[in-house]
N, C-alpha and C. Protein backbone atom coordinates (compact mmCIF):
# COMPACT_ATOMS: atom_id res chain seq x y z
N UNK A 1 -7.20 21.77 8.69
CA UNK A 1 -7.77 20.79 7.78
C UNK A 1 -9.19 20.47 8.24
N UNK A 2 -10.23 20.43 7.58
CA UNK A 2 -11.82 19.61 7.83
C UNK A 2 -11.21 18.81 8.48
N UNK A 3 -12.50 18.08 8.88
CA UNK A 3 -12.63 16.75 9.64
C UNK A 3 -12.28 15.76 8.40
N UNK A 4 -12.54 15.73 7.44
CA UNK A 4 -11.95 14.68 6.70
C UNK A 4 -11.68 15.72 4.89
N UNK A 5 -10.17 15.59 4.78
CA UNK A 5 -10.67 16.05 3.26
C UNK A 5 -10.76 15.27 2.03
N UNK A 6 -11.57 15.49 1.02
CA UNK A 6 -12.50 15.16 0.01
C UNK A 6 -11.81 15.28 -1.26
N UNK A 7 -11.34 14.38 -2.06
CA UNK A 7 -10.22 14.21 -3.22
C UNK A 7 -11.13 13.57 -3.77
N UNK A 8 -10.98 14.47 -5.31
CA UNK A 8 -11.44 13.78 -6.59
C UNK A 8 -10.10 13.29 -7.67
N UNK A 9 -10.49 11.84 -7.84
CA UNK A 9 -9.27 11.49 -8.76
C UNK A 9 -10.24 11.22 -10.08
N UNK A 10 -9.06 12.52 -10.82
CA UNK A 10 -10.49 12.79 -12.36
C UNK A 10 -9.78 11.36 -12.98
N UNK A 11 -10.65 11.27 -13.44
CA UNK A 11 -10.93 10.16 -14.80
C UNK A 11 -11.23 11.03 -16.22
N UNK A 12 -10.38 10.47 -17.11
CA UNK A 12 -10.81 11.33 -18.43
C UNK A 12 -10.03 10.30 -19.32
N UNK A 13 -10.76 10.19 -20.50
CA UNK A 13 -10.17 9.33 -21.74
C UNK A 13 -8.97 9.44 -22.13
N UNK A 14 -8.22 8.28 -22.07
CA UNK A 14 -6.70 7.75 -22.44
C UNK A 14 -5.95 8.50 -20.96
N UNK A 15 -6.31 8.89 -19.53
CA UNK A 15 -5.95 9.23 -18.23
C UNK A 15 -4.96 7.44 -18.02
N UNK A 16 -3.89 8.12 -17.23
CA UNK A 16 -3.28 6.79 -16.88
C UNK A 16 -3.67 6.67 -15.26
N UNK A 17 -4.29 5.33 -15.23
CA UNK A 17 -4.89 4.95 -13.77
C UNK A 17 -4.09 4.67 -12.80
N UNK A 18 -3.01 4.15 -13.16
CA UNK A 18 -2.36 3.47 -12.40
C UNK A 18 -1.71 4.48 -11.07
N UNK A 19 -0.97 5.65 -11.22
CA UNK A 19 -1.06 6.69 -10.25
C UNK A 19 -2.23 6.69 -9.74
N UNK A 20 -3.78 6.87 -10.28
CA UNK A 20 -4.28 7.43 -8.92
C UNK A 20 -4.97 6.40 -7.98
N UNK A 21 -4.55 4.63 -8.44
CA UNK A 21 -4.58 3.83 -7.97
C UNK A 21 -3.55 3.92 -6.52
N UNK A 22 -2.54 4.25 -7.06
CA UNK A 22 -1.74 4.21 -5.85
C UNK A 22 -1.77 5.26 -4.89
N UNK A 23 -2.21 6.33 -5.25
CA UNK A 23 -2.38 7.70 -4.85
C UNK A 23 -3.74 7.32 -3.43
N UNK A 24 -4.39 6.78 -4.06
CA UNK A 24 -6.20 6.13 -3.29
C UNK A 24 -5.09 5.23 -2.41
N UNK A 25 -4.74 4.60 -2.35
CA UNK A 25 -3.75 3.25 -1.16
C UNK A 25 -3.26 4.24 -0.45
N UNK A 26 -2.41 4.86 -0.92
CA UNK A 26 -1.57 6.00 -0.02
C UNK A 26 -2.57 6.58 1.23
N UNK A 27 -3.70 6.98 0.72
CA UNK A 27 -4.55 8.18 1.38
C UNK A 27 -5.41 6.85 2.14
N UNK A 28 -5.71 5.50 1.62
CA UNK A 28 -5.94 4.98 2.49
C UNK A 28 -5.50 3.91 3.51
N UNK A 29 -4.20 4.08 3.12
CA UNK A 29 -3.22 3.79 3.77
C UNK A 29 -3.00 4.73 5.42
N UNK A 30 -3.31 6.04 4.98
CA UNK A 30 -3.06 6.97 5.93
C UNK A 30 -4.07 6.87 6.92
N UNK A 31 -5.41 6.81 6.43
CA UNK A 31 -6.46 6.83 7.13
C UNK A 31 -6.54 5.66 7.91
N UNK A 32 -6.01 4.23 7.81
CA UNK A 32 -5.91 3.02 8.53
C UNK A 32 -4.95 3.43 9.87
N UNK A 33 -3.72 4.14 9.26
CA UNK A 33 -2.49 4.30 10.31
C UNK A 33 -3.21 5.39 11.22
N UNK A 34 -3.81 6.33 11.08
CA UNK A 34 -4.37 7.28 12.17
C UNK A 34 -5.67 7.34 13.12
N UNK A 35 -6.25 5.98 12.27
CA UNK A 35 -6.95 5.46 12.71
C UNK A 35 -8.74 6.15 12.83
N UNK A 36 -8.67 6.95 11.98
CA UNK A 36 -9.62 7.91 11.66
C UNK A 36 -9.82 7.60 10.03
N UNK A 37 -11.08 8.55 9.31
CA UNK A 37 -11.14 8.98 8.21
C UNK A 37 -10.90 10.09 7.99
N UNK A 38 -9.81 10.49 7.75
CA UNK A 38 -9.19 11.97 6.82
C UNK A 38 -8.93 12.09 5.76
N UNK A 39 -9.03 11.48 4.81
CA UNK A 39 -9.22 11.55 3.37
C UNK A 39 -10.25 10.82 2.99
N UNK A 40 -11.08 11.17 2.03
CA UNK A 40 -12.00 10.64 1.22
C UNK A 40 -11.79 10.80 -0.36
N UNK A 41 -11.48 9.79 -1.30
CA UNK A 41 -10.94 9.92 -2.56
C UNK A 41 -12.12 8.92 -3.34
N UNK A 42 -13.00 10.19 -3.81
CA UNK A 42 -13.72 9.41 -5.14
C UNK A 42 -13.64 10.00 -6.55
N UNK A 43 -13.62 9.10 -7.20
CA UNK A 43 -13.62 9.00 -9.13
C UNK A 43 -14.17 9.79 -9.35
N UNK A 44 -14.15 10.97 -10.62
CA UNK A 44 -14.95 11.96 -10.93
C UNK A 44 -14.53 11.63 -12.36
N UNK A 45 -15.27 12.34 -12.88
CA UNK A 45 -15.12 12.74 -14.87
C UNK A 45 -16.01 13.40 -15.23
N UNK A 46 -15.73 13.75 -16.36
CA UNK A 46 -16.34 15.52 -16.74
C UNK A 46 -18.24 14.84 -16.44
N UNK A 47 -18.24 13.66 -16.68
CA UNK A 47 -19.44 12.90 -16.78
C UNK A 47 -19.68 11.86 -15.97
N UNK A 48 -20.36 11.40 -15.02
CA UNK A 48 -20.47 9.86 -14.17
C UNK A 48 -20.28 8.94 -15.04
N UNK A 49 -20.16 7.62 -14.81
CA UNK A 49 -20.31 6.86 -15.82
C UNK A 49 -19.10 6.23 -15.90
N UNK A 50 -18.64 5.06 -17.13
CA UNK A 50 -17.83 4.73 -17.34
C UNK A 50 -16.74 5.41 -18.11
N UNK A 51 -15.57 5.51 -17.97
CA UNK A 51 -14.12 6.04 -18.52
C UNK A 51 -13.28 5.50 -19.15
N UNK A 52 -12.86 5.60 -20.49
CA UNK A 52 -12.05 4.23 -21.28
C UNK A 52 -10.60 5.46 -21.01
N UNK A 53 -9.59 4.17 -19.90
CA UNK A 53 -8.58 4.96 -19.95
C UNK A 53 -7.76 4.61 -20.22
N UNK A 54 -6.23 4.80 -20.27
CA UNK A 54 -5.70 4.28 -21.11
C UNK A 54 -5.20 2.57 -20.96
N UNK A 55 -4.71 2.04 -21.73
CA UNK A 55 -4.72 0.60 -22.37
C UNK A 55 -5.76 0.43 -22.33
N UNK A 56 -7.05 0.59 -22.91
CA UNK A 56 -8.39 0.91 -22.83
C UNK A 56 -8.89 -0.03 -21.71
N UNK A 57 -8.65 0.41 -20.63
CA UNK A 57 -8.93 -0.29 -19.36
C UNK A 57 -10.42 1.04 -18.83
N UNK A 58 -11.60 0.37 -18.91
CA UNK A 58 -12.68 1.00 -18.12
C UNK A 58 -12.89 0.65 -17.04
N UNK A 59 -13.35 2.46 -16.68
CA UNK A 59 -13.34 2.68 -14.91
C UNK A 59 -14.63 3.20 -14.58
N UNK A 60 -15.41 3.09 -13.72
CA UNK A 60 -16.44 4.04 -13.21
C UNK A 60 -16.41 5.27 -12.71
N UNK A 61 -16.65 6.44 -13.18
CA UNK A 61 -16.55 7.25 -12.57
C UNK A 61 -18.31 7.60 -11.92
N UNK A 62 -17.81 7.70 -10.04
CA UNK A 62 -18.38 7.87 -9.18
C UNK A 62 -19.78 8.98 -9.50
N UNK A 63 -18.99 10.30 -9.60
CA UNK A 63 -19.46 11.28 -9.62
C UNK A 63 -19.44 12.34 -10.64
N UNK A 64 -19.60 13.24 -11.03
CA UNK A 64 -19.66 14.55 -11.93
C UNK A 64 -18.56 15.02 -11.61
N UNK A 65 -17.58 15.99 -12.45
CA UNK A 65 -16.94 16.77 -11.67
C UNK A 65 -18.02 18.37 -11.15
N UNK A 66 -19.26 18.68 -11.65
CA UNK A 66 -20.05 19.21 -11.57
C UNK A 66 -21.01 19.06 -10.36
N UNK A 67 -21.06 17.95 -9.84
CA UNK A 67 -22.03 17.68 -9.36
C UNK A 67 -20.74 17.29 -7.68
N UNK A 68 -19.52 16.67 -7.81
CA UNK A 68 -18.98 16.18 -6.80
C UNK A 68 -18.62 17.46 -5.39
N UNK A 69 -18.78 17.31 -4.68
CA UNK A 69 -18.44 17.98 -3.39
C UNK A 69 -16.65 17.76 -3.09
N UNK A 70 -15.71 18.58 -3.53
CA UNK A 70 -14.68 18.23 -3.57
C UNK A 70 -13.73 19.85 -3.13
N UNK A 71 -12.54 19.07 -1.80
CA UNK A 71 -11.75 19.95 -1.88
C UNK A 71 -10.86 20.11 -2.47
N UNK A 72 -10.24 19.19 -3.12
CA UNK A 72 -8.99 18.94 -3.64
C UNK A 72 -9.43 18.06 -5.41
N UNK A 73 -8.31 18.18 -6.09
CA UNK A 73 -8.75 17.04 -7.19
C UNK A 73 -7.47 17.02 -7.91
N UNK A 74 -7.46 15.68 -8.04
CA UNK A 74 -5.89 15.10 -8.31
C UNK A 74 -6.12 14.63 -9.86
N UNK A 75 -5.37 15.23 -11.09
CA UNK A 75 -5.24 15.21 -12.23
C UNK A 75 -4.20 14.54 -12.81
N UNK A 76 -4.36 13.35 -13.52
CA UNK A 76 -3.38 12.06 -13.49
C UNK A 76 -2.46 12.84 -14.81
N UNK A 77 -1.66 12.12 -15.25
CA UNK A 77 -1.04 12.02 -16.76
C UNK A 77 -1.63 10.89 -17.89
N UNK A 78 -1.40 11.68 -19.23
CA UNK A 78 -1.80 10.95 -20.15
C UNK A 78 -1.01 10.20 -21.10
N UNK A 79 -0.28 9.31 -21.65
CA UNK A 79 0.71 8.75 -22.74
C UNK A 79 0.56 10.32 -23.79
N UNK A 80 1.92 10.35 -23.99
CA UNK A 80 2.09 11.14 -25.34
C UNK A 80 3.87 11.63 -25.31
N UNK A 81 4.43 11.42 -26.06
CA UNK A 81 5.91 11.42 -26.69
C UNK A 81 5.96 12.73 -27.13
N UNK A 82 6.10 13.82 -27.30
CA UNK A 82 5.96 14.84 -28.01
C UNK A 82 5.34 15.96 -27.70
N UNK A 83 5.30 17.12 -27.85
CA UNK A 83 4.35 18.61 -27.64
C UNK A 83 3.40 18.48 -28.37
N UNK A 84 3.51 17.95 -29.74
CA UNK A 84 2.23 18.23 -30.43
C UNK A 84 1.32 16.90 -30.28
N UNK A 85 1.62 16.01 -29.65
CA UNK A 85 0.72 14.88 -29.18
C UNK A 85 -0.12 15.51 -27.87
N UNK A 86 0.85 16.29 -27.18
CA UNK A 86 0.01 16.90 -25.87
C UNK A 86 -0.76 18.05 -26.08
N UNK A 87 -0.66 18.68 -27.45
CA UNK A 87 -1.34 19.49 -27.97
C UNK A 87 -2.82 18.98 -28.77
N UNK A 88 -2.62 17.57 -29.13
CA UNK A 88 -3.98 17.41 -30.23
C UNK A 88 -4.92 16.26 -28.39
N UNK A 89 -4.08 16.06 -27.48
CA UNK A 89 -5.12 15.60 -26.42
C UNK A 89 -5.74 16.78 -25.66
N UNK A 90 -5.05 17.78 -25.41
CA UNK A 90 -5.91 19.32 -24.87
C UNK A 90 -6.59 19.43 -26.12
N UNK A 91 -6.65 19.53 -27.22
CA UNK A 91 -7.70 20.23 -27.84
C UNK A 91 -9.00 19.09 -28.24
N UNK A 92 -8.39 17.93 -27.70
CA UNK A 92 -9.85 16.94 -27.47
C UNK A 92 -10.52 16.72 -26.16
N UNK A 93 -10.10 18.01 -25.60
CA UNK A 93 -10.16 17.79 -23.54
C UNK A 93 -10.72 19.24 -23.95
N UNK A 94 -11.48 19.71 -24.73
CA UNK A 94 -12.23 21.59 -24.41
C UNK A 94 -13.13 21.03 -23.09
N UNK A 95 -14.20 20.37 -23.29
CA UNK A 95 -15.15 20.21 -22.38
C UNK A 95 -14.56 19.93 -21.08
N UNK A 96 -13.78 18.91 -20.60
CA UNK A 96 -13.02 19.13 -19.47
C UNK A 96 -12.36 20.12 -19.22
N UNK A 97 -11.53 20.86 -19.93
CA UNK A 97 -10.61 22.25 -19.68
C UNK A 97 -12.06 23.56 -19.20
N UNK A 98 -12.72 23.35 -19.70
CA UNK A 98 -14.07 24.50 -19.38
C UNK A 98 -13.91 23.98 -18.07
N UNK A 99 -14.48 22.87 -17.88
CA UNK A 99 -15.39 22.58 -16.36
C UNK A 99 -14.46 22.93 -15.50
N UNK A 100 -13.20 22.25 -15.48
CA UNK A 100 -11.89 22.72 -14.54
C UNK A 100 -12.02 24.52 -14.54
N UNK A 101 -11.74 25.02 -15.22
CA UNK A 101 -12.07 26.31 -15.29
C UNK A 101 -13.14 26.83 -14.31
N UNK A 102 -14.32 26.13 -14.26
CA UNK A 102 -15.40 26.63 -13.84
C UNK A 102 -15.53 26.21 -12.68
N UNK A 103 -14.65 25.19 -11.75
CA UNK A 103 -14.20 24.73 -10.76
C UNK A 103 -14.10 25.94 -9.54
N UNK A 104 -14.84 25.99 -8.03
CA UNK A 104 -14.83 26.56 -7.44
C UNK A 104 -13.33 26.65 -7.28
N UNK A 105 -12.63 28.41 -6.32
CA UNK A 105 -11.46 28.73 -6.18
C UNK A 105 -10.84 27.94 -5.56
N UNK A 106 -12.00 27.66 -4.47
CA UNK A 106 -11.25 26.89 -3.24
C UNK A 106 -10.67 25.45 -3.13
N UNK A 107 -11.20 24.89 -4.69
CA UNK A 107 -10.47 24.02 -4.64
C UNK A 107 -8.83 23.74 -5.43
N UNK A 108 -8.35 22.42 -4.05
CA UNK A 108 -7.25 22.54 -4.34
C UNK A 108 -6.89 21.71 -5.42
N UNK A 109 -6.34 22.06 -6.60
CA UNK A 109 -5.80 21.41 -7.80
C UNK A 109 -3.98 20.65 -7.46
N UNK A 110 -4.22 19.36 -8.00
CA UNK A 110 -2.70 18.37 -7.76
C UNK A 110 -2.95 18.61 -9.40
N UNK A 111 -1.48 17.61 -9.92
CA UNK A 111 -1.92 17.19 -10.88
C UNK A 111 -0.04 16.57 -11.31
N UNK A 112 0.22 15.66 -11.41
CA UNK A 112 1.73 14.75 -11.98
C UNK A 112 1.53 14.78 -13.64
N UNK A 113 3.43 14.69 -13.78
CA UNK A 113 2.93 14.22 -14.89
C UNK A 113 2.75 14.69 -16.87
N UNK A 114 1.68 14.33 -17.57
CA UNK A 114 1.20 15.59 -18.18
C UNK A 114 -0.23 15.69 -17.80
N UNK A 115 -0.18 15.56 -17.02
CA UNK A 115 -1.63 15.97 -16.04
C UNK A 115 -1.43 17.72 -16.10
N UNK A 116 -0.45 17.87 -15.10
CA UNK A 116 0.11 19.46 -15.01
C UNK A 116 -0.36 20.14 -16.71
N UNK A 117 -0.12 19.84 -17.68
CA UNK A 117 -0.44 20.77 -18.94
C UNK A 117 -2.01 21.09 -19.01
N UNK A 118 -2.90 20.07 -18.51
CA UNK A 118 -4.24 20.04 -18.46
C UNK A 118 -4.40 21.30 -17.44
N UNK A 119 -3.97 21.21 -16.37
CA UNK A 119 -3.99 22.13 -15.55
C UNK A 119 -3.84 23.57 -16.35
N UNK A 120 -2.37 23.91 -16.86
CA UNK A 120 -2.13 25.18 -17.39
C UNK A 120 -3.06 25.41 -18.11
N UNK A 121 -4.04 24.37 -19.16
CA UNK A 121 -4.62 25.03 -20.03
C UNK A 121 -6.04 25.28 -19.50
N UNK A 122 -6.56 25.29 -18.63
CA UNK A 122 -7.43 25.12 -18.26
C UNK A 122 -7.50 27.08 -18.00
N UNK A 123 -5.84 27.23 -17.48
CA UNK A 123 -6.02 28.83 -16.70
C UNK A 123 -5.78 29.52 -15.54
N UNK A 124 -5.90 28.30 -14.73
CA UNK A 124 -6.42 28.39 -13.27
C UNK A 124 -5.10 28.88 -12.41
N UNK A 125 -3.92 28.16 -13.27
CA UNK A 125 -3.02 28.55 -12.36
C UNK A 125 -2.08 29.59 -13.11
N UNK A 126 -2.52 30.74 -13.52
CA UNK A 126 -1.35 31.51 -13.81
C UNK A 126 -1.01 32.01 -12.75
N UNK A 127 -0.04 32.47 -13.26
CA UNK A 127 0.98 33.46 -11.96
C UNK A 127 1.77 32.42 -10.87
N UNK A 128 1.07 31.49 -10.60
CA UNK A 128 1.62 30.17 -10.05
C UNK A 128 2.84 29.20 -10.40
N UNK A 129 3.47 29.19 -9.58
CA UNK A 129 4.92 28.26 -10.43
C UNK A 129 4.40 26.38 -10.49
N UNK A 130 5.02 26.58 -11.07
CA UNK A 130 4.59 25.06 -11.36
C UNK A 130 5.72 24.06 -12.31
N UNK A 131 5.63 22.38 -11.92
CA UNK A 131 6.14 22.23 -12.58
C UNK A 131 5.91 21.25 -13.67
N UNK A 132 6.76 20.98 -14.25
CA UNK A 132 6.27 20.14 -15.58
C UNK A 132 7.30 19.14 -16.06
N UNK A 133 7.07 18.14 -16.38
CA UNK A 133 8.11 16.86 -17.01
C UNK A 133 9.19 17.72 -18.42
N UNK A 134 10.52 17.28 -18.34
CA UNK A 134 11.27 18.23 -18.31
C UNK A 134 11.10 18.26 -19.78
N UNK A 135 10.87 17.16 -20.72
CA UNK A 135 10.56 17.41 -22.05
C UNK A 135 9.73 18.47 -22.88
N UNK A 136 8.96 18.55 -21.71
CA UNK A 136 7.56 19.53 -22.19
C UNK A 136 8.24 21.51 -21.99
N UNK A 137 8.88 21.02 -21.13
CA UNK A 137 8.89 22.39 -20.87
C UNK A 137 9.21 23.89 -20.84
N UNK A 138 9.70 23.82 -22.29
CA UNK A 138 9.60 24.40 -23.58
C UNK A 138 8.69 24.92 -24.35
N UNK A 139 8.07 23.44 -24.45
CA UNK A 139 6.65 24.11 -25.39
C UNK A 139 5.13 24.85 -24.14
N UNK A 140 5.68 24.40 -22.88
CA UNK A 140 4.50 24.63 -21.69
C UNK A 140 4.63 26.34 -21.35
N UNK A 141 6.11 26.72 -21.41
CA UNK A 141 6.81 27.96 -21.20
C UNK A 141 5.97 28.68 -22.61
N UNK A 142 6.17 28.27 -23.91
CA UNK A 142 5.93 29.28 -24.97
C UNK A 142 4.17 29.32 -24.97
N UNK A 143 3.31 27.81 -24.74
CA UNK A 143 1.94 28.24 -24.47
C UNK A 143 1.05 28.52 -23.68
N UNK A 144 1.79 28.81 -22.12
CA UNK A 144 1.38 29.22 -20.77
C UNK A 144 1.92 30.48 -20.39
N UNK A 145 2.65 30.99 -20.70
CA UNK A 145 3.65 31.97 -20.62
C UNK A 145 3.43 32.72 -18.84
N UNK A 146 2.09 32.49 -18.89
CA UNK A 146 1.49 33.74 -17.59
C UNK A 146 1.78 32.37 -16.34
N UNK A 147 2.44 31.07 -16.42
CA UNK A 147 3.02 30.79 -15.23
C UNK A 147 4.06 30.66 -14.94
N UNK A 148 4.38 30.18 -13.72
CA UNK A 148 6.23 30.68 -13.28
C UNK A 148 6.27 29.18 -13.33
N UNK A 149 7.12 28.61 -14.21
CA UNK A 149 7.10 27.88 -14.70
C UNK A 149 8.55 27.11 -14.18
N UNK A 150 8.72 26.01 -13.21
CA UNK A 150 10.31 25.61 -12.39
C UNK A 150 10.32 24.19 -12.99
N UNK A 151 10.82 24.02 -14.31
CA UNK A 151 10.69 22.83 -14.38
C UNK A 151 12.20 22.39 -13.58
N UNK A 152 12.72 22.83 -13.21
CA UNK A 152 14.73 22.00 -12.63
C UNK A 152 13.61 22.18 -11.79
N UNK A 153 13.12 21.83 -11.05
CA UNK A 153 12.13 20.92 -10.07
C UNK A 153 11.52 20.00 -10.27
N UNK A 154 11.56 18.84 -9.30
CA UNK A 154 10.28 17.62 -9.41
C UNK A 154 9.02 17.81 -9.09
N UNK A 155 8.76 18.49 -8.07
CA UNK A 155 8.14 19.41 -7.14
C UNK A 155 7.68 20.36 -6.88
N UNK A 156 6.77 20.95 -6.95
CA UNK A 156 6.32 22.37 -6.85
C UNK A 156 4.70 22.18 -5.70
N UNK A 157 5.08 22.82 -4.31
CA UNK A 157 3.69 23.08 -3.81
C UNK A 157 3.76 24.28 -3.20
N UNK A 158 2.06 24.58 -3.64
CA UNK A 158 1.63 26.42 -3.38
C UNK A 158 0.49 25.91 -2.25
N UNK A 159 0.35 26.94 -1.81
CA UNK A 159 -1.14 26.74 -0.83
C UNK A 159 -2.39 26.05 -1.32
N UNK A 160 -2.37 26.00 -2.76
CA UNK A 160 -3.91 25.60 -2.70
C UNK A 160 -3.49 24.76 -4.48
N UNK A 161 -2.03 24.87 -5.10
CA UNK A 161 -1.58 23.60 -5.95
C UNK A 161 -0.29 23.12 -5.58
N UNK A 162 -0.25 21.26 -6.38
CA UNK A 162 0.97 20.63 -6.22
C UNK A 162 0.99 19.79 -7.80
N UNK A 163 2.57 20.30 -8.19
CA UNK A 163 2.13 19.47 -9.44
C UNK A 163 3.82 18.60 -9.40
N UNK A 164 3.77 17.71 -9.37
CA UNK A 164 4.83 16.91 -9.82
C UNK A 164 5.42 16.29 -11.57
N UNK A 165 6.68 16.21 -11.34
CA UNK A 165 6.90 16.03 -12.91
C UNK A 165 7.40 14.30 -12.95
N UNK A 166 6.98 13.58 -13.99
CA UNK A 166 6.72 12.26 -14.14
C UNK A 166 5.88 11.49 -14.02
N UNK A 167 5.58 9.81 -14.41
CA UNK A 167 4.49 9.22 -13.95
C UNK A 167 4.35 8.80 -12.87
N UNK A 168 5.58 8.81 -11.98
CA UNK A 168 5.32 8.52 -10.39
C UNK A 168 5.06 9.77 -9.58
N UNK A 169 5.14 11.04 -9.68
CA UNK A 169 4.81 12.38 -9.30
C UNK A 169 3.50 12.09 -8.44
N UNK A 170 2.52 11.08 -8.56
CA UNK A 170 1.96 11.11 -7.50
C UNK A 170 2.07 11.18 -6.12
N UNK A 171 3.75 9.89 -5.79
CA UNK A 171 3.95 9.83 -4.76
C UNK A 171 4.35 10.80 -3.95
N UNK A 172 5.38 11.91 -4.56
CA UNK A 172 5.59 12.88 -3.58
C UNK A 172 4.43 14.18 -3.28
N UNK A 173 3.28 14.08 -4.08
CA UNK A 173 2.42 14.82 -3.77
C UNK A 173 1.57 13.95 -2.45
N UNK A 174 1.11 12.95 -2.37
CA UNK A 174 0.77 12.13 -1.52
C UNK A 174 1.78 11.95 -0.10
N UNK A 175 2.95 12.01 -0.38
CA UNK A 175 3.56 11.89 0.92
C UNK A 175 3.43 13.46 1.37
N UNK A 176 3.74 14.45 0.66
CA UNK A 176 3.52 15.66 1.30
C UNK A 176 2.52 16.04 2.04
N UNK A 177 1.10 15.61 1.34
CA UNK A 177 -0.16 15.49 2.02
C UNK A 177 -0.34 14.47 3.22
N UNK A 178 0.22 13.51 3.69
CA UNK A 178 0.24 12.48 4.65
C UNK A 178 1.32 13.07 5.56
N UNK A 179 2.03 14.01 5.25
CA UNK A 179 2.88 14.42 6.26
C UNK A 179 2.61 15.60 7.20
N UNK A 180 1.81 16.45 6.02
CA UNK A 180 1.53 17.79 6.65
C UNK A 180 0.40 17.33 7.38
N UNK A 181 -0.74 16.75 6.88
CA UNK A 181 -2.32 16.27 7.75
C UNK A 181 -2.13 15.05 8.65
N UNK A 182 -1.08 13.99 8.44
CA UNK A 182 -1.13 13.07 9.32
C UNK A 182 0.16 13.43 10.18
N UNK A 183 1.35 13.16 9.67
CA UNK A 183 2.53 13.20 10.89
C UNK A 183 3.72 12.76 10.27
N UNK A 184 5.29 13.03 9.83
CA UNK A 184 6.03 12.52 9.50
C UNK A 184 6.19 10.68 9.88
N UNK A 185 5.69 10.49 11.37
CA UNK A 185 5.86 8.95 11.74
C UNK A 185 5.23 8.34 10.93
N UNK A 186 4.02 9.06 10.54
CA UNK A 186 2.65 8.19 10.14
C UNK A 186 2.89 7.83 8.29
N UNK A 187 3.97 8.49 8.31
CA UNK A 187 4.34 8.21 6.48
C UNK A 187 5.38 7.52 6.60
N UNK A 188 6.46 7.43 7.74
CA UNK A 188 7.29 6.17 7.67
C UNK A 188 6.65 5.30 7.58
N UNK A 189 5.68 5.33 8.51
CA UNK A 189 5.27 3.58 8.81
C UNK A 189 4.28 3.23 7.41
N UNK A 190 3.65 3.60 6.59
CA UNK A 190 3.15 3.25 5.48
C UNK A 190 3.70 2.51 4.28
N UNK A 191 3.82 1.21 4.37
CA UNK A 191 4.58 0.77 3.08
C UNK A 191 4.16 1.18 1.79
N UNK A 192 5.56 1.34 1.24
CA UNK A 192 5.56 1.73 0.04
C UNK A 192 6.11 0.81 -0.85
């Protein structure tokens, strides 16, 4: 691991905050208990600036996803009941789905949730198993086809993605990361 690694928590219109609120505590939660800085988690969106997300609660986003220095980037979930609701928010997300696309290799993609569909459409992870909230994953199977697709999993981590299924899916991506870089003790002792 770097000396400290570098998490972007994207921001994007109608994004639910509240995961990567807790996701940011977690990581700096970790960094208090080890007593170092090993994670660094700033706001990104396709654009700096402010982010109307959902319950139209606005956020600042820090940085570019263009412009941010990032190893990792954690991709929240969005409200939507249905496939074709998660279908008409990807096709109002082209400009974000490009940039992700255009996203160096090396970085590592999270994403809970229906965060994970943003991911598939983007590209990045075919051939990659992954998983997805169990409603979706049907219609994720017939319009991703080129990933290995485990939804009877909560869980799915590869070397360089982790995608969890639900709106709490943050947490077990976050404890995995606090366990492998900090220490199994160091995630007991972190209240949750």
């Amino acid at each position: 691991m770097p000396k400290k690694l570098r998490v972007g928590l994207l921001l994007f219109p109608g994004c639910m905050p509240a995961g990567l609120f807790a996701f940011a505590d977690l990581l700096h939660a970790a960094n208090r208990r080890s007593g170092r800085v090993l994670f660094e988690a700033t706001y990104v969106a396709l654009q700096a600036g402010p982010v109307t997300c959902a319950h139209g609660i606005g956020l600042q986003a820090e940085k570019s996803l263009g412009e941010a220095d990032l190893d990792a980037l954690m991709v929240p979930g969005f409200w939507a009941e249905s496939a074709e609701q998660v279908k008409g928010v990807l096709a109002g997300q082209a400009p974000l789905l490009k940039a992700l696309s255009n996203r160096p290799r090396r970085l590592q993609l999270w994403a809970y949730c229906t965060g994970v569909c943003l991911l598939a459409a983007c590209g990045r992870l075919d051939g990659q198993g992954l998983t997805v909230t169990w409603w979706l994953a049907q219609s994720m199977q017939e319009q991703h086809g080129k990933v290995r697709w485990q939804s009877e999993q909560n869980c799915v981590f590869n070397a360089r993605t982790a995608t969890a299924s639900g709106v709490n899916g943050y947490l077990p991506i976050a404890e995995h990361l606090i366990e492998r870089n900090v220490s199994r003790d160091a995630l007991r002792d972190i209240p949750g």
